[in-house]
PDB file of N, CA and C in Angstrom:
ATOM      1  N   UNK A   1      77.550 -91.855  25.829  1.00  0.00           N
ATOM      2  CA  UNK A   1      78.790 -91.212  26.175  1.00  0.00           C
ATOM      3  C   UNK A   1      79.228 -90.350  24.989  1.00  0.00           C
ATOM      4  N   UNK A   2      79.333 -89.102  25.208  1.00  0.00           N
ATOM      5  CA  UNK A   2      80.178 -88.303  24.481  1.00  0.00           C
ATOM      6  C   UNK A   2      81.776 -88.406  24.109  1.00  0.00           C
ATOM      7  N   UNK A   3      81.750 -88.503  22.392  1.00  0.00           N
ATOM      8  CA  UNK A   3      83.331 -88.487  22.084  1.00  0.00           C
ATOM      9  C   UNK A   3      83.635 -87.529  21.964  1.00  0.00           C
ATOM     10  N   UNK A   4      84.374 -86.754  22.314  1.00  0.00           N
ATOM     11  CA  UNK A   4      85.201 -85.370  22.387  1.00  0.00           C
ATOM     12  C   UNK A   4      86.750 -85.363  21.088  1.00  0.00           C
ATOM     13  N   UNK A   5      86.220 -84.389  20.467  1.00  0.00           N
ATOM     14  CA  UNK A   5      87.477 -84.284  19.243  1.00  0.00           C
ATOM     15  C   UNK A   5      88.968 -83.833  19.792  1.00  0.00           C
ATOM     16  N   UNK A   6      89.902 -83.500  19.254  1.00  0.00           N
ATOM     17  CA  UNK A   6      90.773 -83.016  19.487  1.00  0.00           C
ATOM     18  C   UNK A   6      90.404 -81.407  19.100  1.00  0.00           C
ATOM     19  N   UNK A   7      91.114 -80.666  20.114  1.00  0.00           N
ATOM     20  CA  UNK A   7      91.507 -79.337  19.722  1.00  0.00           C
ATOM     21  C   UNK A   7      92.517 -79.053  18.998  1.00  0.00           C
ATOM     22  N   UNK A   8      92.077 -78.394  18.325  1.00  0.00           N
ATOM     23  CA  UNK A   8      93.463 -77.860  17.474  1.00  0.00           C
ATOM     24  C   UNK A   8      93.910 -76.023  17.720  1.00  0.00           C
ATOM     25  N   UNK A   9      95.234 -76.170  17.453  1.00  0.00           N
ATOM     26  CA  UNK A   9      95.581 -74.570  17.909  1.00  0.00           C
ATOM     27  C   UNK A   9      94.939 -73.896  17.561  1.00  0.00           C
ATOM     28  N   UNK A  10      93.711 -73.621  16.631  1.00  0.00           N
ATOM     29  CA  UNK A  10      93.310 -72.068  16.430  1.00  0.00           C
ATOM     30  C   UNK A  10      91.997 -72.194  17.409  1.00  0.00           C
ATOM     31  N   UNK A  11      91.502 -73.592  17.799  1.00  0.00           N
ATOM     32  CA  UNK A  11      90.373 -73.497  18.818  1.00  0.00           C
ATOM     33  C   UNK A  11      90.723 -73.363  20.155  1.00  0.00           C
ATOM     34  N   UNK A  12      91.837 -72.549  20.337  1.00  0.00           N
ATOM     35  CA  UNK A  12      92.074 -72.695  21.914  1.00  0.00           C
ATOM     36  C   UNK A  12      90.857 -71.522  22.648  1.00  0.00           C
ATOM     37  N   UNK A  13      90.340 -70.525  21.860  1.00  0.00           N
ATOM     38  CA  UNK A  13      89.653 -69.404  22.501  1.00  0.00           C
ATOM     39  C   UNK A  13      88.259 -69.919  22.842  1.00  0.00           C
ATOM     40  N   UNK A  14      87.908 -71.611  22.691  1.00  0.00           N
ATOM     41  CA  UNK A  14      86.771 -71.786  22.630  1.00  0.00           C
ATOM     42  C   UNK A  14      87.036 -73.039  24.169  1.00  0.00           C
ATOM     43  N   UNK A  15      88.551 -72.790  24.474  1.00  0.00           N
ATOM     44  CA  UNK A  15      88.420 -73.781  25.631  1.00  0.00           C
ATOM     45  C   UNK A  15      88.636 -73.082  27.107  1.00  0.00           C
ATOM     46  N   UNK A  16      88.180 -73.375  28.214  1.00  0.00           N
ATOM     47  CA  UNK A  16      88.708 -72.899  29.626  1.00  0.00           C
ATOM     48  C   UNK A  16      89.671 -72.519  29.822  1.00  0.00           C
ATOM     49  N   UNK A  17      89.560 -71.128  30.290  1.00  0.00           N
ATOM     50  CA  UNK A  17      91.088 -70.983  30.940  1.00  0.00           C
ATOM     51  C   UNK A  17      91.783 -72.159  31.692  1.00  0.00           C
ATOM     52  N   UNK A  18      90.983 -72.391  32.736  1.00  0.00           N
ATOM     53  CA  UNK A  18      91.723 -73.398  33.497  1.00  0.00           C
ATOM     54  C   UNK A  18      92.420 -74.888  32.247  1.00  0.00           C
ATOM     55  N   UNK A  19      91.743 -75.128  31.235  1.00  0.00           N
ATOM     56  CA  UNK A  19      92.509 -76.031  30.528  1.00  0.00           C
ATOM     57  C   UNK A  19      94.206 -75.528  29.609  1.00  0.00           C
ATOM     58  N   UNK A  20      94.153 -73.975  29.607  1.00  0.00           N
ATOM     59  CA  UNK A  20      94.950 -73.993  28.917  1.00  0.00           C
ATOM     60  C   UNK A  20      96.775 -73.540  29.432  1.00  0.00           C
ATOM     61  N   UNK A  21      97.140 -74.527  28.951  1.00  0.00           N
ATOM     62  CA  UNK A  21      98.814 -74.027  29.664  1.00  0.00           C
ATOM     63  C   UNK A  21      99.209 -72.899  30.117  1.00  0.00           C
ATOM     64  N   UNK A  22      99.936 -72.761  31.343  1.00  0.00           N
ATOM     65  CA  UNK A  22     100.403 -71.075  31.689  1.00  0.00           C
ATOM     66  C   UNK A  22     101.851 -70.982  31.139  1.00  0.00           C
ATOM     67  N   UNK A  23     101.813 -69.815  30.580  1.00  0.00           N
ATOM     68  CA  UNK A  23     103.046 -69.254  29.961  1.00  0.00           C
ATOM     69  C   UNK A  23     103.994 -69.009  30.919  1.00  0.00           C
ATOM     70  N   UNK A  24     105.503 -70.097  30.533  1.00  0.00           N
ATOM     71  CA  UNK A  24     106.603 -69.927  31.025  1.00  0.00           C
ATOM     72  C   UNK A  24     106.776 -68.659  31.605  1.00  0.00           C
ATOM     73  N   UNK A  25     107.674 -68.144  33.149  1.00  0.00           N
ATOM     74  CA  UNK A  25     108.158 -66.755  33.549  1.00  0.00           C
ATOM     75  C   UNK A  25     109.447 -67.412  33.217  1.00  0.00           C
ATOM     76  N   UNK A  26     110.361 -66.002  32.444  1.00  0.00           N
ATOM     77  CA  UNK A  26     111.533 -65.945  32.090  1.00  0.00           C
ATOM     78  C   UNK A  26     112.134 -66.002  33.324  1.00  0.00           C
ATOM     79  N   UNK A  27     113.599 -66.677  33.370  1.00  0.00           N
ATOM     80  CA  UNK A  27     114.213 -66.670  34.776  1.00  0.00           C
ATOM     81  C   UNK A  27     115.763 -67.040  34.228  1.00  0.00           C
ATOM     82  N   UNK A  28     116.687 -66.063  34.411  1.00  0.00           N
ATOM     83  CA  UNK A  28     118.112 -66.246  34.200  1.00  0.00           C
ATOM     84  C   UNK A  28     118.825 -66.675  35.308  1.00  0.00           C
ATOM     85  N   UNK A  29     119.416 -68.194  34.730  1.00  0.00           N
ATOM     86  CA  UNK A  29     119.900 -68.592  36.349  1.00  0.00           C
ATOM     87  C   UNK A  29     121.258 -67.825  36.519  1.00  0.00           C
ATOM     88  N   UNK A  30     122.036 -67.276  35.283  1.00  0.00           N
ATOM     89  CA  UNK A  30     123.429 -67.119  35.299  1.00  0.00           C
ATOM     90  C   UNK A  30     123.196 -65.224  36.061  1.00  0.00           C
ATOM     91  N   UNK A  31     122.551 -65.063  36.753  1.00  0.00           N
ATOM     92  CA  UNK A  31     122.034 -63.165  36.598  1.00  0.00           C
ATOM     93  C   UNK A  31     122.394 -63.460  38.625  1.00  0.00           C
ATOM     94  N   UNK A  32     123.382 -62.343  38.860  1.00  0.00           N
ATOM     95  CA  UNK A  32     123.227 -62.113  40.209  1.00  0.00           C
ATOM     96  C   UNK A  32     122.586 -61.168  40.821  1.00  0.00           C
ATOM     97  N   UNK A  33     122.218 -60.925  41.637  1.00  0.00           N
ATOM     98  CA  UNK A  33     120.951 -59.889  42.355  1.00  0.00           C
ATOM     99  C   UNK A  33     122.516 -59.677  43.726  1.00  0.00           C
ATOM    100  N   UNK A  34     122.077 -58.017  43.684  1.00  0.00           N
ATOM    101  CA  UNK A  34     122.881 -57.445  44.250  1.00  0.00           C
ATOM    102  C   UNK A  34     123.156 -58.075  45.770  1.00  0.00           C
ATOM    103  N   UNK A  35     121.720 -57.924  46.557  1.00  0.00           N
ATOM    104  CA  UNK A  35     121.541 -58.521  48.227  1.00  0.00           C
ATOM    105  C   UNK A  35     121.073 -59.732  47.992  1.00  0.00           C
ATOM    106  N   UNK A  36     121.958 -60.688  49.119  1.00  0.00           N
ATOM    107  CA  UNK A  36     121.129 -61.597  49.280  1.00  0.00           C
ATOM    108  C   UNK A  36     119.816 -61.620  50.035  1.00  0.00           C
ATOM    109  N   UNK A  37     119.588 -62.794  50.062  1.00  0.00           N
ATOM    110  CA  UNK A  37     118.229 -63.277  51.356  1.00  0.00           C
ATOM    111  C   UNK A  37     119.209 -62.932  52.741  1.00  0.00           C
ATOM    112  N   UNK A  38     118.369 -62.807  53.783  1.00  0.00           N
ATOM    113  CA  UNK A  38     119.011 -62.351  55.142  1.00  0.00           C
ATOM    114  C   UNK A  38     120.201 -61.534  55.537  1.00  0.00           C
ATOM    115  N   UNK A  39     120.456 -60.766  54.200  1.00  0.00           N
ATOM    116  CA  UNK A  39     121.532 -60.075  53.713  1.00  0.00           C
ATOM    117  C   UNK A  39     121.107 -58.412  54.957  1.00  0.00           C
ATOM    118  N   UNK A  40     121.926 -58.186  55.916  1.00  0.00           N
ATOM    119  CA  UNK A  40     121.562 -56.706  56.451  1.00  0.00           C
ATOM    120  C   UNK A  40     121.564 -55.624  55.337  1.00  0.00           C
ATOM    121  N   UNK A  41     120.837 -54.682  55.516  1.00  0.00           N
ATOM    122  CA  UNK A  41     121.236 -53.091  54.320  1.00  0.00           C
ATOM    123  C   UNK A  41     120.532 -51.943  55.319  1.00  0.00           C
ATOM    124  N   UNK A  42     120.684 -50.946  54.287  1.00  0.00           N
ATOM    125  CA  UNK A  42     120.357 -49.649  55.676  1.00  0.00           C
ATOM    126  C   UNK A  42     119.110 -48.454  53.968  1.00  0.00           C
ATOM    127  N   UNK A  43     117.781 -48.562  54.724  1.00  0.00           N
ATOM    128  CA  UNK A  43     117.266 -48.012  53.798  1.00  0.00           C
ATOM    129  C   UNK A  43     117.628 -46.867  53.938  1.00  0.00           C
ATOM    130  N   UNK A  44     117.954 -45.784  52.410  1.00  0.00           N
ATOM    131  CA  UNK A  44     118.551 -44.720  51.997  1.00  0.00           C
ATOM    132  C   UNK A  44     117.545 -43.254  52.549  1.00  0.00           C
ATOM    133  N   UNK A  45     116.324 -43.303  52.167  1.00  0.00           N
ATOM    134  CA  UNK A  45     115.811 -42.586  52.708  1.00  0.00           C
ATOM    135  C   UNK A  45     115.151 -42.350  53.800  1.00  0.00           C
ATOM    136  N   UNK A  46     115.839 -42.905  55.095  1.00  0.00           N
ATOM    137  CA  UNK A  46     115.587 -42.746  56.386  1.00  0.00           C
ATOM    138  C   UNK A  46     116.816 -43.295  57.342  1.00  0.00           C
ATOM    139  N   UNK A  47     117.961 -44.412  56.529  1.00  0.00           N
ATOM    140  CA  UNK A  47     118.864 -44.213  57.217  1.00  0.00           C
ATOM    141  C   UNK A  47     118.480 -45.774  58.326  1.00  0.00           C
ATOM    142  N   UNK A  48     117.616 -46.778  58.165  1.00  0.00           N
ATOM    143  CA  UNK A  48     116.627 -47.170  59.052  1.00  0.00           C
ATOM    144  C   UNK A  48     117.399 -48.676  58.608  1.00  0.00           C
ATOM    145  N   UNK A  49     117.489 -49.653  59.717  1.00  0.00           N
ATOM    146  CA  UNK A  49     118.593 -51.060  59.172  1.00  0.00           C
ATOM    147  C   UNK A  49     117.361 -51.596  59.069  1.00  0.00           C
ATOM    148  N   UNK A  50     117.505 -52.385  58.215  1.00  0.00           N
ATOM    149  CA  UNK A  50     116.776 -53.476  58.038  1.00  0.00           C
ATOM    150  C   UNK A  50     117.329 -54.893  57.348  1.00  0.00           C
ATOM    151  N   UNK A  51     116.579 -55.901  57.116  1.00  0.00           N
ATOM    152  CA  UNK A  51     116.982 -57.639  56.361  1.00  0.00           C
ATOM    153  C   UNK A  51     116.610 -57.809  55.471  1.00  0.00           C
ATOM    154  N   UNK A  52     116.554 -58.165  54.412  1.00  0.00           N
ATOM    155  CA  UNK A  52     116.307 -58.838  53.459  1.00  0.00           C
ATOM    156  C   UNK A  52     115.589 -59.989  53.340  1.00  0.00           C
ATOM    157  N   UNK A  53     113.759 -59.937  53.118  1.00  0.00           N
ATOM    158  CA  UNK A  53     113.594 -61.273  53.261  1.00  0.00           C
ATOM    159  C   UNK A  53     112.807 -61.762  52.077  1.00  0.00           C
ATOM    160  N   UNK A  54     113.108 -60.874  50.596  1.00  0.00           N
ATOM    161  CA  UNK A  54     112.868 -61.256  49.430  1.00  0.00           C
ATOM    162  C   UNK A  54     113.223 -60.717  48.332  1.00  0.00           C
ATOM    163  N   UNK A  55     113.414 -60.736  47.079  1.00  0.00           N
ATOM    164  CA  UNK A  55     114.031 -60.746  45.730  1.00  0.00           C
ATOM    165  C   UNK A  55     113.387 -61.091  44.575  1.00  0.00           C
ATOM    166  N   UNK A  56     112.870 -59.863  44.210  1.00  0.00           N
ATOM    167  CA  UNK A  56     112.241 -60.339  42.612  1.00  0.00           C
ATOM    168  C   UNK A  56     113.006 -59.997  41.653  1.00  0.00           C
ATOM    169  N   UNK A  57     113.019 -60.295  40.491  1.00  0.00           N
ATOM    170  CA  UNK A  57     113.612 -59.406  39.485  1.00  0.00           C
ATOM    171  C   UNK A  57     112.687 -58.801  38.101  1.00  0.00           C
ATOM    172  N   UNK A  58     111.695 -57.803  38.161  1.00  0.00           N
ATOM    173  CA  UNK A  58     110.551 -57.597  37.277  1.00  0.00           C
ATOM    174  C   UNK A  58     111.341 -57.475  36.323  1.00  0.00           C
ATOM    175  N   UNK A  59     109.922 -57.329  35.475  1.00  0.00           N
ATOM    176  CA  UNK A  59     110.290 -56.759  33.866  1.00  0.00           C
ATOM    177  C   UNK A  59     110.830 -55.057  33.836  1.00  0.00           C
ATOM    178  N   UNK A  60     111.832 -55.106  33.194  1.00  0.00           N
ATOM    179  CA  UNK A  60     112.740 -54.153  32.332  1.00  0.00           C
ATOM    180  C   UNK A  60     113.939 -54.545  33.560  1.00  0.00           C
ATOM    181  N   UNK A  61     114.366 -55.432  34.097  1.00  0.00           N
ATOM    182  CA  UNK A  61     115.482 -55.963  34.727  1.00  0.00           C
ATOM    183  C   UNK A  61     116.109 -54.834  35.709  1.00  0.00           C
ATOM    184  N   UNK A  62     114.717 -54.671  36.388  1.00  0.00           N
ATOM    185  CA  UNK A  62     115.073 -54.220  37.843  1.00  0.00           C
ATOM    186  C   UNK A  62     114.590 -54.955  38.952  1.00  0.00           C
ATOM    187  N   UNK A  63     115.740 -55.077  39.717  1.00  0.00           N
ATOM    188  CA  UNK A  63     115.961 -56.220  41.084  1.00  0.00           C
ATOM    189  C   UNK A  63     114.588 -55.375  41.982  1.00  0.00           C
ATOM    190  N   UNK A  64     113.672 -56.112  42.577  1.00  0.00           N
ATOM    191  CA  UNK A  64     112.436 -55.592  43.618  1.00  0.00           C
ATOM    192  C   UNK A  64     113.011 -56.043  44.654  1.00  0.00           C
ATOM    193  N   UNK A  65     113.264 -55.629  45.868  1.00  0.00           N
ATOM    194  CA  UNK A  65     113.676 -56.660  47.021  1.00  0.00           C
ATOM    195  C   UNK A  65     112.566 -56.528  48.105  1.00  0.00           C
ATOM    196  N   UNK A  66     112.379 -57.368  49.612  1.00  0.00           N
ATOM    197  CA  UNK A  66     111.662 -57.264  50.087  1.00  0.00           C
ATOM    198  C   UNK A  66     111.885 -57.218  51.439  1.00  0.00           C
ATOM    199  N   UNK A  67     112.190 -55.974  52.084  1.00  0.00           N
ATOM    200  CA  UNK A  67     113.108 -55.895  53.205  1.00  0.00           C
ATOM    201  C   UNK A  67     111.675 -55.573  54.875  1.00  0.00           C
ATOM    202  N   UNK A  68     112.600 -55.799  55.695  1.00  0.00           N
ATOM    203  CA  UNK A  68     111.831 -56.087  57.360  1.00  0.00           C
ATOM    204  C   UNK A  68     112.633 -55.314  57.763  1.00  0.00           C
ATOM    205  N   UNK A  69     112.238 -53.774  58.397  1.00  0.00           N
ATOM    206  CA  UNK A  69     112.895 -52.788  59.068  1.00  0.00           C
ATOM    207  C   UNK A  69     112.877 -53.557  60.607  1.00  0.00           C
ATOM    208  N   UNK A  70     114.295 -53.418  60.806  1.00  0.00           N
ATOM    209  CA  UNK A  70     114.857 -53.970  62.534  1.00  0.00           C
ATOM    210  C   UNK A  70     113.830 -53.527  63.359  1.00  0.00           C
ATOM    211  N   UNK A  71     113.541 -54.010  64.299  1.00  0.00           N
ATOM    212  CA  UNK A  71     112.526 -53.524  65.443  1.00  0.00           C
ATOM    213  C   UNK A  71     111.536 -52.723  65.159  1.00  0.00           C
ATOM    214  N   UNK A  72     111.023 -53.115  64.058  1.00  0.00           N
ATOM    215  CA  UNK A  72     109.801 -52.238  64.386  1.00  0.00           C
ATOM    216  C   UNK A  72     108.521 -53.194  63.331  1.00  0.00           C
ATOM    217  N   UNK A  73     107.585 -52.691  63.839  1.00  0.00           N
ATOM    218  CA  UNK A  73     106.412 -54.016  64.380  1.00  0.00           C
ATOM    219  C   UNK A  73     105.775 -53.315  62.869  1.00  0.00           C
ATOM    220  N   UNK A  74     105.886 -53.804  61.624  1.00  0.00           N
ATOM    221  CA  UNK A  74     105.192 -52.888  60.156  1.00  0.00           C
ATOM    222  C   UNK A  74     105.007 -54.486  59.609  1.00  0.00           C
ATOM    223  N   UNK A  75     104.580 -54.161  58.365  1.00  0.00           N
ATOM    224  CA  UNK A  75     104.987 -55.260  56.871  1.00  0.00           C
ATOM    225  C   UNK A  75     105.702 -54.952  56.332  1.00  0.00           C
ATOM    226  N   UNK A  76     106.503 -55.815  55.822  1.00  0.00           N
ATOM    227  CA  UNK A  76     107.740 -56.025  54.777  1.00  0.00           C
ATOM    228  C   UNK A  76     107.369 -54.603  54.205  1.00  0.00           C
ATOM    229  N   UNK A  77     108.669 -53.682  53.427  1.00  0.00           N
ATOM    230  CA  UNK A  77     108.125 -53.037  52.656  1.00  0.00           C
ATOM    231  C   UNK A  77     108.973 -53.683  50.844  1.00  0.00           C
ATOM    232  N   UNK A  78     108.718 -53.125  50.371  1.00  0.00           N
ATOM    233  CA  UNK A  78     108.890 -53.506  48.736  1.00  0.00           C
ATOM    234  C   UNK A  78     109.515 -52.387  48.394  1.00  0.00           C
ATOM    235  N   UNK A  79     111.311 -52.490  48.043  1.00  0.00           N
ATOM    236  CA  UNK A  79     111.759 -51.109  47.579  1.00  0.00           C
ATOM    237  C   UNK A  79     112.494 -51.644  46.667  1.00  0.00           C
ATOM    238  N   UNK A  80     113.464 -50.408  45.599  1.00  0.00           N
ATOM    239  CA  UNK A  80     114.115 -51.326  44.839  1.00  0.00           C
ATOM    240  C   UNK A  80     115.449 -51.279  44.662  1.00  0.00           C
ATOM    241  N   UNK A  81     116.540 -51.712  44.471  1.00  0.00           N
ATOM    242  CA  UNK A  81     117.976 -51.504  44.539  1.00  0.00           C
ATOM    243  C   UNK A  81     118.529 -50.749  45.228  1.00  0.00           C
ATOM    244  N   UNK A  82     118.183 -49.301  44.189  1.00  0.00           N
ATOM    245  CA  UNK A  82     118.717 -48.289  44.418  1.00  0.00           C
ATOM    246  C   UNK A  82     118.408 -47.481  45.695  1.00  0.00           C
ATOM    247  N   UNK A  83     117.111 -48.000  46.297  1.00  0.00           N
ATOM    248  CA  UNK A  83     116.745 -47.796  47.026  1.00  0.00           C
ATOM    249  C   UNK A  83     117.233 -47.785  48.268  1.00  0.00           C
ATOM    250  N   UNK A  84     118.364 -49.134  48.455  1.00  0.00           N
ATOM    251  CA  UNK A  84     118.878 -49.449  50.084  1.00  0.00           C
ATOM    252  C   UNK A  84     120.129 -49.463  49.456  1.00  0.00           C
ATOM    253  N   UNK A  85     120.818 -49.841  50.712  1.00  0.00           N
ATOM    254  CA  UNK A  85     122.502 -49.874  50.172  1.00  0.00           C
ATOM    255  C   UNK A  85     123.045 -51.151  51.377  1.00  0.00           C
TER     256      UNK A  85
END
């Protein structure tokens, strides 16, 4: 049977990705996002209603949302704030 040493921090490049911890995503709980979830809005450049059925907030702290145009048979599209109203 093989004894296996400890790793130490500068040998992490010699171990599996899969062994090594994933880096925390930043997440501000105190931060409000303009729309909610199931929130109605009307996209700006077509004027077209749609729902709200997701919310990211990427890096450089712009809100992504993920809206379902009313009646009509597409995929979600991905626009951003300023985008709907």
């Amino acid at each position: 049977m093989t004894t296996h040493g400890q790793v130490k921090h500068s040998d992490r490049t010699q171990l599996p990705r899969g062994l090594l911890p994933r880096r925390r995503r930043f997440a501000n709980p105190d931060y409000e996002m303009t729309f909610q979830i199931g929130q109605p809005v009307t996209l700006k450049c077509t004027d077209e209603a749609a729902y709200v059925v997701g919310r990211i907030q990427i890096v450089g702290c712009l809100d992504e949302y993920i809206i379902e145009i009313v009646d009509a048979a597409c995929e979600p599209l991905r626009v951003f704030e300023y985008q709907i109203s």
